[in-house]
N, C-alpha and C. Protein backbone atom coordinates (compact mmCIF):
# COMPACT_ATOMS: atom_id res chain seq x y z
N UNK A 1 27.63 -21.11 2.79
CA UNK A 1 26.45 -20.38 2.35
C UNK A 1 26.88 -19.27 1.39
N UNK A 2 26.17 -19.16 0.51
CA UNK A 2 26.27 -17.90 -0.76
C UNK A 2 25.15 -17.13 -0.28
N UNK A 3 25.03 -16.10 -0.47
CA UNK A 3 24.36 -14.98 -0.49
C UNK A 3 24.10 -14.05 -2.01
N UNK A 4 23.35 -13.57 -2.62
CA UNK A 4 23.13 -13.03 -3.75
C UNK A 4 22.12 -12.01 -3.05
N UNK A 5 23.11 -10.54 -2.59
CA UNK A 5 22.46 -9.54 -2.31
C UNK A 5 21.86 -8.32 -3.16
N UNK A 6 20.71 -8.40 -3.42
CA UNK A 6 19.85 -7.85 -4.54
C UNK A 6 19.51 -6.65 -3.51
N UNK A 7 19.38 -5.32 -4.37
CA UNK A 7 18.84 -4.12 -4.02
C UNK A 7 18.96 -3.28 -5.33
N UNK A 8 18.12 -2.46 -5.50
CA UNK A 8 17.47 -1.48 -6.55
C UNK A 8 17.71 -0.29 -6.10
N UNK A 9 17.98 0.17 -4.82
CA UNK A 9 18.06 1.68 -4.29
C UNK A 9 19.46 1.96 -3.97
N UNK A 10 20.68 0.63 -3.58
CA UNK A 10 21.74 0.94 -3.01
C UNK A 10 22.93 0.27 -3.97
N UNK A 11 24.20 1.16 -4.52
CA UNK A 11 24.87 0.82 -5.15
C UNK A 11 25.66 -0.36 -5.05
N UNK A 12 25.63 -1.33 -6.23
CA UNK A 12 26.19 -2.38 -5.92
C UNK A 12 27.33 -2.42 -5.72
N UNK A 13 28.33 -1.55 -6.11
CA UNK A 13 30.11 -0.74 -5.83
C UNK A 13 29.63 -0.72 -4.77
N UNK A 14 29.35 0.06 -4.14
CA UNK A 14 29.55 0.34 -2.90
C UNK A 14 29.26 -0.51 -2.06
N UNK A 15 28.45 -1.62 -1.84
CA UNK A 15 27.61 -2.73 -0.92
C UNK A 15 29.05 -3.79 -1.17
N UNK A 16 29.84 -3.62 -2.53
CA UNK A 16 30.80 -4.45 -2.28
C UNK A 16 31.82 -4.23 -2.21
N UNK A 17 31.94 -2.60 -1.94
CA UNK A 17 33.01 -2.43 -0.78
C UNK A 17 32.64 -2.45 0.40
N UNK A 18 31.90 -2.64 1.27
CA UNK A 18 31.39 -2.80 2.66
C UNK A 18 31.35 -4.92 2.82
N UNK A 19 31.37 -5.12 1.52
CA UNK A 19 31.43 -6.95 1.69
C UNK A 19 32.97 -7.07 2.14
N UNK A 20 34.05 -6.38 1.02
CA UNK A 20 35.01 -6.46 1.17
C UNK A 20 35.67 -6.42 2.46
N UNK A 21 35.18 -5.34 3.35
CA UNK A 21 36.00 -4.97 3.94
C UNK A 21 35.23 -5.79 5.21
N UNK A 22 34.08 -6.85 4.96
CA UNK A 22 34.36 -8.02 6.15
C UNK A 22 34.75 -9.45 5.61
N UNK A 23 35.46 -9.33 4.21
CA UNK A 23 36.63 -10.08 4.21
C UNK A 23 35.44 -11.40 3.72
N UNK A 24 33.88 -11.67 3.07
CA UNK A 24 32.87 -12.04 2.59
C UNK A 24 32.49 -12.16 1.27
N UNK A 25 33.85 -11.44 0.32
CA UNK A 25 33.70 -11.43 -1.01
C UNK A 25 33.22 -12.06 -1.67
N UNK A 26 33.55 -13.32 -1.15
CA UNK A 26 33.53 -15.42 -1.84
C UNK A 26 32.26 -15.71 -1.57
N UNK A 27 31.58 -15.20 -0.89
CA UNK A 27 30.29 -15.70 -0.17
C UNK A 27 29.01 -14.71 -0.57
N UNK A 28 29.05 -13.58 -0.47
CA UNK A 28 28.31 -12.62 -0.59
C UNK A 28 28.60 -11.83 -1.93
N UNK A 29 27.31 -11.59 -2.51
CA UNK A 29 27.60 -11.08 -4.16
C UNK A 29 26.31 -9.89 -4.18
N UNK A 30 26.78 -8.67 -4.53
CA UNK A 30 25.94 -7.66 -4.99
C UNK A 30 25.69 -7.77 -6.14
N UNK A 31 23.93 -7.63 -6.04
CA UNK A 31 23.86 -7.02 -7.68
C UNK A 31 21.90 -6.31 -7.84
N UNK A 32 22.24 -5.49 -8.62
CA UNK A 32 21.51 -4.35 -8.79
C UNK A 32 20.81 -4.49 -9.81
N UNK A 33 19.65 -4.85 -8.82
CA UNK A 33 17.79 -5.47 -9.93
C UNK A 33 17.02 -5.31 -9.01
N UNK A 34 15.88 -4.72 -10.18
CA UNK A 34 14.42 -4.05 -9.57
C UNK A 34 13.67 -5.68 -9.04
N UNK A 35 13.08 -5.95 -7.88
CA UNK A 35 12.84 -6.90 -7.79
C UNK A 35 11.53 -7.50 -8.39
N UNK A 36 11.17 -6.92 -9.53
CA UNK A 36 10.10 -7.58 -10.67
C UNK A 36 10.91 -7.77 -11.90
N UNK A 37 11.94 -7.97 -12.03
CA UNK A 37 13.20 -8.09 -13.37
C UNK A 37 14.51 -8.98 -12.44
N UNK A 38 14.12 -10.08 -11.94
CA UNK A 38 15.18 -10.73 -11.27
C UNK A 38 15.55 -11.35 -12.37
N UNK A 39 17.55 -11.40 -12.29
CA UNK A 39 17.99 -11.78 -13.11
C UNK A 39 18.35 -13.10 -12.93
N UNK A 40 17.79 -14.35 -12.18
CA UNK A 40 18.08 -15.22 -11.88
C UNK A 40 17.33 -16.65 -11.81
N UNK A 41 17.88 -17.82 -12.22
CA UNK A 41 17.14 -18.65 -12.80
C UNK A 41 16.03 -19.79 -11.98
N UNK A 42 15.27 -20.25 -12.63
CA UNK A 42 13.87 -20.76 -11.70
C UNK A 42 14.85 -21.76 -10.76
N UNK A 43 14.39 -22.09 -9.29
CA UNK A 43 15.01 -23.01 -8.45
C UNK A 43 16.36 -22.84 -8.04
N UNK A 44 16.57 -21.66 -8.29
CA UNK A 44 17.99 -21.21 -7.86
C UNK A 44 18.72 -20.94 -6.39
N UNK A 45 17.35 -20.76 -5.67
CA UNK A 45 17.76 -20.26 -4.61
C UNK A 45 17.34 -21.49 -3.29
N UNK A 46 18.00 -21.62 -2.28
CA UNK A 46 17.25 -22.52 -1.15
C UNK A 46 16.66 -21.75 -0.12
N UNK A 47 16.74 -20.87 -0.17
CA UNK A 47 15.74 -19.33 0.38
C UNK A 47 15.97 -18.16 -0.22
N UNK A 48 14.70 -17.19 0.12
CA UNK A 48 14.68 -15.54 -0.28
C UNK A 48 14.35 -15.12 1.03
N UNK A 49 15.04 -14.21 1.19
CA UNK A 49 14.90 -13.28 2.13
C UNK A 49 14.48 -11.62 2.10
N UNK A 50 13.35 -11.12 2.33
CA UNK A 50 13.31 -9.60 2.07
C UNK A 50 13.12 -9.08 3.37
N UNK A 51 13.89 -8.01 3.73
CA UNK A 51 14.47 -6.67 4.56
C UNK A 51 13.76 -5.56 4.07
N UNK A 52 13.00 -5.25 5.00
CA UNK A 52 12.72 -3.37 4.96
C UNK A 52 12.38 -3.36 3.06
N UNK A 53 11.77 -4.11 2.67
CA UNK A 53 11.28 -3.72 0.93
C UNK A 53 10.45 -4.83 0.43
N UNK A 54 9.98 -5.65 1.30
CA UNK A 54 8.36 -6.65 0.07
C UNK A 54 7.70 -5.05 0.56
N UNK A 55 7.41 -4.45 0.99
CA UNK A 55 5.83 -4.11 1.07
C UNK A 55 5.96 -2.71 -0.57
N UNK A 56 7.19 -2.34 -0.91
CA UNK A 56 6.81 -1.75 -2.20
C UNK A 56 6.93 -2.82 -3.47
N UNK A 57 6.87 -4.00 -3.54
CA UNK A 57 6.36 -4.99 -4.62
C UNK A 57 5.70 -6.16 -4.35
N UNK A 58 5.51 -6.61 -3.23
CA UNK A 58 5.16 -7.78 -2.38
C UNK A 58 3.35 -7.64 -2.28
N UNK A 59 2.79 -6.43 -2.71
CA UNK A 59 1.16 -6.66 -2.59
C UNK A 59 0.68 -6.83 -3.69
N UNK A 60 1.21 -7.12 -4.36
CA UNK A 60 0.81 -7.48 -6.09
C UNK A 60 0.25 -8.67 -5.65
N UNK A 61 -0.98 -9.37 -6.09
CA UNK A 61 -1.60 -10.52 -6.43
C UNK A 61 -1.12 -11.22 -6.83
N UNK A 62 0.29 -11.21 -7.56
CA UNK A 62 0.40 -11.93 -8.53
C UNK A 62 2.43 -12.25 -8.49
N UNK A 63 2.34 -11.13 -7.63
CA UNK A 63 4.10 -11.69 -7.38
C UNK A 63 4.77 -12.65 -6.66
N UNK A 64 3.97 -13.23 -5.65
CA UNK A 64 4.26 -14.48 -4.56
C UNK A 64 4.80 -15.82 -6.03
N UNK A 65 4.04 -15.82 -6.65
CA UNK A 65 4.14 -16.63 -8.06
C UNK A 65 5.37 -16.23 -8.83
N UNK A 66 5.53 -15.16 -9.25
CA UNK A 66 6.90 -14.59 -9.57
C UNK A 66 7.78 -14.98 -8.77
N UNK A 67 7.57 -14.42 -7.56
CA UNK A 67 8.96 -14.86 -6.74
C UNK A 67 9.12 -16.18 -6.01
N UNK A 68 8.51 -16.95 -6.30
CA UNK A 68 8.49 -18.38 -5.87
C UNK A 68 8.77 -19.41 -6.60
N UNK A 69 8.93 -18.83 -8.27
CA UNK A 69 9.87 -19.39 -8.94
C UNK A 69 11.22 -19.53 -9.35
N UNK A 70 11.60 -18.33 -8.00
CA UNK A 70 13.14 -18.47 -7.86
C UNK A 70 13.49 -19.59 -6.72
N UNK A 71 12.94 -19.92 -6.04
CA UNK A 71 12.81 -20.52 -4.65
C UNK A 71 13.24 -22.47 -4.87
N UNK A 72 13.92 -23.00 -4.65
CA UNK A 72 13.19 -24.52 -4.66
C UNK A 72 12.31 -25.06 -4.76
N UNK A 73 11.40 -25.71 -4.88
CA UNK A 73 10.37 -25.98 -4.43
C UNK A 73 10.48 -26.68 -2.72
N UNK A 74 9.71 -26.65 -1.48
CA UNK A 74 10.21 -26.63 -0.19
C UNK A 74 11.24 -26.22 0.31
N UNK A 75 11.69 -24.43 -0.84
CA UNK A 75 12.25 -23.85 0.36
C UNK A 75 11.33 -22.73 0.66
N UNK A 76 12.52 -21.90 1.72
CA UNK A 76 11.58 -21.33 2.52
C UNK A 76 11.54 -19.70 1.38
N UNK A 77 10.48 -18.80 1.84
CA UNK A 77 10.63 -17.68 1.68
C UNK A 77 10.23 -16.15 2.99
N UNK A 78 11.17 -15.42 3.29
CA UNK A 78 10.83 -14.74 4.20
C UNK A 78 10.89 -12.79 3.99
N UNK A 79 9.90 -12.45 4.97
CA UNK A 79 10.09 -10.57 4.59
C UNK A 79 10.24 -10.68 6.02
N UNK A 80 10.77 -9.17 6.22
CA UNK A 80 10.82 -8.37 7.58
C UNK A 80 10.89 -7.02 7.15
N UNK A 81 9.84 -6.41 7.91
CA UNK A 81 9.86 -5.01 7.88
C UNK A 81 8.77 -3.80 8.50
N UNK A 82 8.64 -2.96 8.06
CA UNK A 82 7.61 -1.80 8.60
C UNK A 82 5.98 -2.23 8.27
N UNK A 83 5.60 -2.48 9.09
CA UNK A 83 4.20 -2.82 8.75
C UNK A 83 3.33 -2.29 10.22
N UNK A 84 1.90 -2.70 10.17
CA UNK A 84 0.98 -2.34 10.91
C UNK A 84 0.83 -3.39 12.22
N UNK A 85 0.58 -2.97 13.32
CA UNK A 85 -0.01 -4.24 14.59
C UNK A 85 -1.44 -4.86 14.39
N UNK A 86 -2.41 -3.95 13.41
CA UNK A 86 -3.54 -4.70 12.80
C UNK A 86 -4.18 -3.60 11.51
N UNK A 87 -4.60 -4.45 11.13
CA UNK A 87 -5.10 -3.28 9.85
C UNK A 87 -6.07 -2.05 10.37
N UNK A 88 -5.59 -0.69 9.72
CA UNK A 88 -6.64 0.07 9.96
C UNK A 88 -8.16 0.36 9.02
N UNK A 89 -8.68 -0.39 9.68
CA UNK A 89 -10.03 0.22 8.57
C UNK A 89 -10.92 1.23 9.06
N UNK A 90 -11.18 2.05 8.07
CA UNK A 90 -11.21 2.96 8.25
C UNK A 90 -10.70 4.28 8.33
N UNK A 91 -11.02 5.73 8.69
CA UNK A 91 -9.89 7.14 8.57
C UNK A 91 -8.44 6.49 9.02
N UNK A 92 -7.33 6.97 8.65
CA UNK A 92 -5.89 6.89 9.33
C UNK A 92 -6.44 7.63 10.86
N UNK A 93 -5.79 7.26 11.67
CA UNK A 93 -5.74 7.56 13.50
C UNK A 93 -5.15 8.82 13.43
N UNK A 94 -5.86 10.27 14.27
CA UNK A 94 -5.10 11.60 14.26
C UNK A 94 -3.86 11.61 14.06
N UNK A 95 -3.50 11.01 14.82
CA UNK A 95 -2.10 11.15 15.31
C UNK A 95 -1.28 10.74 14.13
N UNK A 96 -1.72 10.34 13.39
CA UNK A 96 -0.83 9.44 12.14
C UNK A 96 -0.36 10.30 11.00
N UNK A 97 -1.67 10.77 10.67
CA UNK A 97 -2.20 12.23 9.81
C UNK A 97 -0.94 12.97 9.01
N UNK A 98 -0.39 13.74 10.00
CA UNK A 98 0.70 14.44 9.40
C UNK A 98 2.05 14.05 8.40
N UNK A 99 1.97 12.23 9.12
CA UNK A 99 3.45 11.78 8.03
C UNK A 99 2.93 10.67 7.24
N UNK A 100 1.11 10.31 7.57
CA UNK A 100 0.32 9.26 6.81
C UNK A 100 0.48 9.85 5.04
N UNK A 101 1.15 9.15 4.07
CA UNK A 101 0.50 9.78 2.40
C UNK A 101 -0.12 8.55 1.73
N UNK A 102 -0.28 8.89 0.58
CA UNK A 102 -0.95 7.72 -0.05
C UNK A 102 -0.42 6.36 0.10
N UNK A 103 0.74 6.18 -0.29
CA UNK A 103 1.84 5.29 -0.29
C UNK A 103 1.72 4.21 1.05
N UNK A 104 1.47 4.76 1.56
CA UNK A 104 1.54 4.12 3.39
C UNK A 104 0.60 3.07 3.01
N UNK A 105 -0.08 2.86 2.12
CA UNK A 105 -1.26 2.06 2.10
C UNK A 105 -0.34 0.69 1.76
N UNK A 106 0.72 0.27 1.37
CA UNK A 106 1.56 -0.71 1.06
C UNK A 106 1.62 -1.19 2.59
N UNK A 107 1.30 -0.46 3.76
CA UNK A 107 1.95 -1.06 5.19
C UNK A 107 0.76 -2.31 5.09
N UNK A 108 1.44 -3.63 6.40
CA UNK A 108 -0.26 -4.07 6.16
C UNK A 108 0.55 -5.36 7.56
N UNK A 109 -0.67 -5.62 8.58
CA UNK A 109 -0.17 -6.38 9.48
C UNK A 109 0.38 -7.87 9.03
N UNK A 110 0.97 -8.70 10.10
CA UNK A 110 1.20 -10.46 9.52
C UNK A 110 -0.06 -10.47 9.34
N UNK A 111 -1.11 -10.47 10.29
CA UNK A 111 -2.58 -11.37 9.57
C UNK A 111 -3.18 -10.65 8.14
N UNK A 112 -2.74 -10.14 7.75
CA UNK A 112 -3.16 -9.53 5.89
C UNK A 112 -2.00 -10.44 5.30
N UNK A 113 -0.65 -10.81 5.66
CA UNK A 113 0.25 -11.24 5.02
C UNK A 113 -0.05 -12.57 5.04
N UNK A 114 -0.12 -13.18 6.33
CA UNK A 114 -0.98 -14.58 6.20
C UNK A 114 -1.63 -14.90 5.59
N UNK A 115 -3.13 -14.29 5.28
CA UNK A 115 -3.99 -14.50 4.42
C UNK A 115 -3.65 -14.11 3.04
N UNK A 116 -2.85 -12.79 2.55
CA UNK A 116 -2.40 -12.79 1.52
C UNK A 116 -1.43 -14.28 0.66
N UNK A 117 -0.41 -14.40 1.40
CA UNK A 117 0.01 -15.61 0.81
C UNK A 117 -0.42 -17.24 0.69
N UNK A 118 -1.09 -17.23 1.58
CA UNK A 118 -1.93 -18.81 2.13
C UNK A 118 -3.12 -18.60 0.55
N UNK A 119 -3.79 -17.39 0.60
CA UNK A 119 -4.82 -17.88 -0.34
C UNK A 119 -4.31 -18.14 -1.62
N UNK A 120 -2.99 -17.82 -2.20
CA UNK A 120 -2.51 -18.14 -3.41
C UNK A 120 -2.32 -19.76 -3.59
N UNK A 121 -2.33 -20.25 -2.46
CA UNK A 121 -2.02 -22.09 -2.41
C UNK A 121 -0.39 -22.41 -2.71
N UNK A 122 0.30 -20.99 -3.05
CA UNK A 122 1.71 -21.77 -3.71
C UNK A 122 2.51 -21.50 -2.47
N UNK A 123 2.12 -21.10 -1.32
CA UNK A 123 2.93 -21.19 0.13
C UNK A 123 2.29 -21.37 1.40
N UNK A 124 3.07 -22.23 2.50
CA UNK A 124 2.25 -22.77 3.26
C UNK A 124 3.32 -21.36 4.38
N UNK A 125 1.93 -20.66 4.84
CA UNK A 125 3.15 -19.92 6.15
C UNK A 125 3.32 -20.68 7.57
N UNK A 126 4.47 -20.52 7.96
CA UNK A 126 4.90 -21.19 9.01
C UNK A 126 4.91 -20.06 10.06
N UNK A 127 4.94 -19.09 9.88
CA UNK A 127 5.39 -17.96 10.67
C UNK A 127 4.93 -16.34 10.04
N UNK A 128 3.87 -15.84 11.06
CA UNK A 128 3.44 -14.45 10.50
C UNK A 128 3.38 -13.52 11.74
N UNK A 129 3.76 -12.81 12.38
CA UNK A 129 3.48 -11.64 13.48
C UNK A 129 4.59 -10.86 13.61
N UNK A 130 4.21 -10.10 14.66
CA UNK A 130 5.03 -8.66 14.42
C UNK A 130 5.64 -8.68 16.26
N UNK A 131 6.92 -8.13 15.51
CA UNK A 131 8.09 -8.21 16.47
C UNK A 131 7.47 -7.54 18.15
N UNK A 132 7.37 -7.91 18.99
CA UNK A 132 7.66 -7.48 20.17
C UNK A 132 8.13 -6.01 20.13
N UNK A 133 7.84 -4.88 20.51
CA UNK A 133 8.93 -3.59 20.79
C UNK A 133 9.55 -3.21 19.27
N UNK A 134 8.84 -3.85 18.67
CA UNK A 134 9.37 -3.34 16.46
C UNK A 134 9.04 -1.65 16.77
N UNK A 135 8.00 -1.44 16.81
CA UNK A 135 8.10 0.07 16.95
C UNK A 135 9.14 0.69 17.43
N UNK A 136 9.91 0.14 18.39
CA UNK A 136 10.92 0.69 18.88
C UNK A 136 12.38 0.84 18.08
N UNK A 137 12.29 -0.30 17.69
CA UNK A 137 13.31 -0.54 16.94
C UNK A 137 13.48 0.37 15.89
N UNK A 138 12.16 0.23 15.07
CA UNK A 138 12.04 1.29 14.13
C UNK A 138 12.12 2.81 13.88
N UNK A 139 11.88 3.31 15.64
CA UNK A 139 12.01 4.02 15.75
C UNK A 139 13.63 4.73 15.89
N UNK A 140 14.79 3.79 16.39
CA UNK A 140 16.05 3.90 16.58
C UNK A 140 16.57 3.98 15.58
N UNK A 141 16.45 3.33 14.14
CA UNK A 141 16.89 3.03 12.86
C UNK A 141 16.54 4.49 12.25
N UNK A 142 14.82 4.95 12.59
CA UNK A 142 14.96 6.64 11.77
C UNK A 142 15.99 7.44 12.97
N UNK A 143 15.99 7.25 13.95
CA UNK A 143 17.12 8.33 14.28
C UNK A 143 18.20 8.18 14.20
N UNK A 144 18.68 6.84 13.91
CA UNK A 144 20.24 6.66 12.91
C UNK A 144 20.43 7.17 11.15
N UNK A 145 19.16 6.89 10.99
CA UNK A 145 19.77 7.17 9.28
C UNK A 145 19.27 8.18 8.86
N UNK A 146 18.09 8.68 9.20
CA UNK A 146 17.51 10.18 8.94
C UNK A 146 16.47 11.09 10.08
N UNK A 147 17.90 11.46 10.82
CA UNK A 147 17.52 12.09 12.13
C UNK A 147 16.68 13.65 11.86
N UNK A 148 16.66 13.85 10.68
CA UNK A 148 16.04 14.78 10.36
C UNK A 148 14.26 14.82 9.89
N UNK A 149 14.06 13.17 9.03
CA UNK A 149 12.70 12.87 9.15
C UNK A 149 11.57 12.79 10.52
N UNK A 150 11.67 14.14 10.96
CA UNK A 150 10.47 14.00 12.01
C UNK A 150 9.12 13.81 11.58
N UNK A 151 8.43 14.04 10.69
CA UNK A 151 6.81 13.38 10.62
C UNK A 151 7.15 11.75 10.92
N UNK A 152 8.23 11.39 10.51
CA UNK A 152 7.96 9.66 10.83
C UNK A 152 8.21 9.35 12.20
N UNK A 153 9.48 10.03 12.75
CA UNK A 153 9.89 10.00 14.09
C UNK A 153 8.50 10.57 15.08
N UNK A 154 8.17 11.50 14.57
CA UNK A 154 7.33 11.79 15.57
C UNK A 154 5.61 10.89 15.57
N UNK A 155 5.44 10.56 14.56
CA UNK A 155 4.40 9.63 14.50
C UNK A 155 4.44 8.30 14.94
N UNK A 156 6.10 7.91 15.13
CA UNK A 156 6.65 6.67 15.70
C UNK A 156 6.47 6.58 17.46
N UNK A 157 6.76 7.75 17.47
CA UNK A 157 6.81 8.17 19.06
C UNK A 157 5.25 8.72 19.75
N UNK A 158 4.55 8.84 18.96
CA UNK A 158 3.67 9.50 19.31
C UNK A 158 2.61 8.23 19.63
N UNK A 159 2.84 7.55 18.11
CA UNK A 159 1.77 6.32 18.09
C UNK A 159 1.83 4.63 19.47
N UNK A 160 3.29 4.82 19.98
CA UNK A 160 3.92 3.78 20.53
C UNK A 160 3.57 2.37 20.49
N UNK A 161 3.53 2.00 18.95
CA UNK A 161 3.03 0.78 19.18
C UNK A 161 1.69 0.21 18.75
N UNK A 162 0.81 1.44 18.74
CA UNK A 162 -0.38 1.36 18.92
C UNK A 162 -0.90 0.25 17.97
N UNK A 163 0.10 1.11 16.63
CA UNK A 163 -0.46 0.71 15.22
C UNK A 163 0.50 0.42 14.42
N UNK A 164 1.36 1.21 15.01
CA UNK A 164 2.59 0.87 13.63
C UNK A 164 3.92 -0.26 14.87
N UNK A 165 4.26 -1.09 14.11
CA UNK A 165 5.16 -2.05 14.27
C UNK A 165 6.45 -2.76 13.56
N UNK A 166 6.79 -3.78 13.67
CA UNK A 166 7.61 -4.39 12.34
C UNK A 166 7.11 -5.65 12.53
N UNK A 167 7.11 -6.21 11.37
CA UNK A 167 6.40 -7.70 11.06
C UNK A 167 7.39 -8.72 10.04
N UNK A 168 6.69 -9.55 10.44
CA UNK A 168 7.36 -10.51 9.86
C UNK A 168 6.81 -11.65 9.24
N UNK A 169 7.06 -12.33 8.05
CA UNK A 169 6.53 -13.78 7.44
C UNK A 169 7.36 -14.63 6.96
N UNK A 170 7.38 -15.88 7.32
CA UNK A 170 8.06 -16.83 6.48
C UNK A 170 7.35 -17.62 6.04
N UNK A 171 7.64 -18.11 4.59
CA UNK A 171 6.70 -19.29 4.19
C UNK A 171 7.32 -20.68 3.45
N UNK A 172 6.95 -21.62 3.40
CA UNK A 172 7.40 -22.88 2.62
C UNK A 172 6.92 -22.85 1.74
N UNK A 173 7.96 -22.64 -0.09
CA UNK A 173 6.80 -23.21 -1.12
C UNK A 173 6.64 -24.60 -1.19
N UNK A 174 5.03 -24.65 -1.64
CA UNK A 174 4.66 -25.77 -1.73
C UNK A 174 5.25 -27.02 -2.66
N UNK A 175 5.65 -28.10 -3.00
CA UNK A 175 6.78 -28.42 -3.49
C UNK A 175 5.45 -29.33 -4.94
N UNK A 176 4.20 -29.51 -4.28
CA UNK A 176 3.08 -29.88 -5.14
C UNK A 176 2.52 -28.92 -6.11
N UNK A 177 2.59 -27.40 -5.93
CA UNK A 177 2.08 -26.55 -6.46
C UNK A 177 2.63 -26.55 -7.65
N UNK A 178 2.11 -26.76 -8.56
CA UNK A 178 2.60 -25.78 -10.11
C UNK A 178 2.49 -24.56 -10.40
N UNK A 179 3.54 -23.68 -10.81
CA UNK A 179 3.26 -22.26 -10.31
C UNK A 179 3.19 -21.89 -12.08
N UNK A 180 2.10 -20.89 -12.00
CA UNK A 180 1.71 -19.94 -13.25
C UNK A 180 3.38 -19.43 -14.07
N UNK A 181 3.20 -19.97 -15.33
CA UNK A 181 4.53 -19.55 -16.27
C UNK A 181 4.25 -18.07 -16.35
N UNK A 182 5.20 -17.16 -16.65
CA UNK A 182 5.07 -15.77 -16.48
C UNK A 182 4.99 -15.36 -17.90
N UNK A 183 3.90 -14.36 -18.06
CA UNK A 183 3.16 -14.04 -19.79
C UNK A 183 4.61 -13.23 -20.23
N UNK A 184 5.53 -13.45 -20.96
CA UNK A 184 6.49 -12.37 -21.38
C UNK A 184 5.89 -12.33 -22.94
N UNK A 185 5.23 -13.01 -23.60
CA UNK A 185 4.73 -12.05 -24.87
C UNK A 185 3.70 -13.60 -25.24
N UNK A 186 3.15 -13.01 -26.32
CA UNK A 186 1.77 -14.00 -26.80
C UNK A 186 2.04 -14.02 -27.94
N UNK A 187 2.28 -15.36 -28.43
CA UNK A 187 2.90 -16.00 -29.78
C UNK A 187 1.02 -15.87 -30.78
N UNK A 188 1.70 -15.00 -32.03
CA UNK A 188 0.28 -14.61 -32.81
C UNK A 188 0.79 -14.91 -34.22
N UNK A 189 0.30 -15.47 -34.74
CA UNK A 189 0.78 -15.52 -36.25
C UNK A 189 -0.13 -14.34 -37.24
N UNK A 190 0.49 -13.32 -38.07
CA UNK A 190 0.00 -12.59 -38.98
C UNK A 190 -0.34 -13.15 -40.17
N UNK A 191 -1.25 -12.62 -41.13
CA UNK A 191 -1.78 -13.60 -42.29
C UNK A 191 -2.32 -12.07 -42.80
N UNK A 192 -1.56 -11.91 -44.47
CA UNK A 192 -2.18 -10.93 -44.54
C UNK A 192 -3.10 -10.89 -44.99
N UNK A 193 -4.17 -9.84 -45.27
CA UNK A 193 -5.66 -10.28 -45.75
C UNK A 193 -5.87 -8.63 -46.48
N UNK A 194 -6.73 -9.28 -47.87
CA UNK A 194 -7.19 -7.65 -48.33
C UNK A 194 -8.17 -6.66 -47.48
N UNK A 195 -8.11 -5.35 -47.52
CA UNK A 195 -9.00 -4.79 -46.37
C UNK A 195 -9.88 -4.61 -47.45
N UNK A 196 -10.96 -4.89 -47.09
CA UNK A 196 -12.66 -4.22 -47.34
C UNK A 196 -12.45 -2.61 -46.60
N UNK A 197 -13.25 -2.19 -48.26
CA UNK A 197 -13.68 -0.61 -47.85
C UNK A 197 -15.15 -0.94 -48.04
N UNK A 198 -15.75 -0.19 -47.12
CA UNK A 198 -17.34 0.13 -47.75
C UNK A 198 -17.67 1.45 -48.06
């Protein structure tokens, strides 16, 4: 198995000194792209995998199509990460309030992700819900890496579950689907012409 580990926030030096040193060099490859500028070619991959980051590019309408032309056609594609136990409609829940900002609106349960990707037709999901005890988890991970972010910790702890979780989707692209070519510019021919004054 190869691996082509893509991230935009974490140095690729550094991710491949941490490959190195489990001796994974040959197998595992860093490299550092925003994941709407993938540098890599259609059918390249026999899965995608996203960790803790579709939900800041993954609600676009229009990226399941983007990123499913890296994919095989019938392979799989999968996210895992911070999301909701069901959508809130309506005010954010008191309790949420203090570490809720605009941004949070990217969270969104499996059944929004289900229906998000199913209605595009270019993936069939096999798998959409949210982890058992994810809150928990999530909650252990902010007190490992930023024991100092309490609005999240404490909204984690406060909420238990209620609302906030971790979720998950996998999907099969469809191997029938023809997927939308991506607009990178619009071929126009110029012709020059005299301008009329009036």
């Amino acid at each position: 198995m190869q691996v082509w580990a893509t991230d935009l926030w974490f140095s690729a030096d550094e991710r491949l000194t941490r490959i190195r040193d489990t001796g994974t060099e040959n197998a595992v490859f860093p490299i550092h792209a925003d994941a709407r500028a993938l540098p890599f070619a259609a059918g390249f991959f026999d899965a995608i995998l996203s960790i803790d980051s579709f939900v800041y590019y993954g609600t676009d309408d229009l990226y399941l199509n983007y990123l499913a032309r890296f994919v095989k056609p019938g392979g799989q594609i999968g996210i895992a990460g911070a999301g909701l136990v069901q959508e809130i409609d309506g005010p954010v829940p008191d309790h949420l309030k203090a570490w809720w900002e605009p941004s949070m609106a990217c969270l969104h349960s499996a059944g929004w992700w289900r229906q998000h990707w199913e209605r595009s037709t270019i993936a069939h999901v096999e798998v959409a819900d949210t982890m058992t005890d994810g809150w928990k988890h999530w909650l252990e991970w902010q007190h490992t890496v930023a024991p100092g972010n309490r609005a999240e910790i404490d909204a984690l702890a406060t909420d238990q579950g209620r609302h906030l979780g971790y979720v998950r989707a996998v999907a099969r692209r469809r191997p029938e689907v023809t997927l939308d070519e991506p607009i990178t510019s619009i071929p126009v021919t110029y012709t020059k012409h005299p301008l009329h004054h009036s």
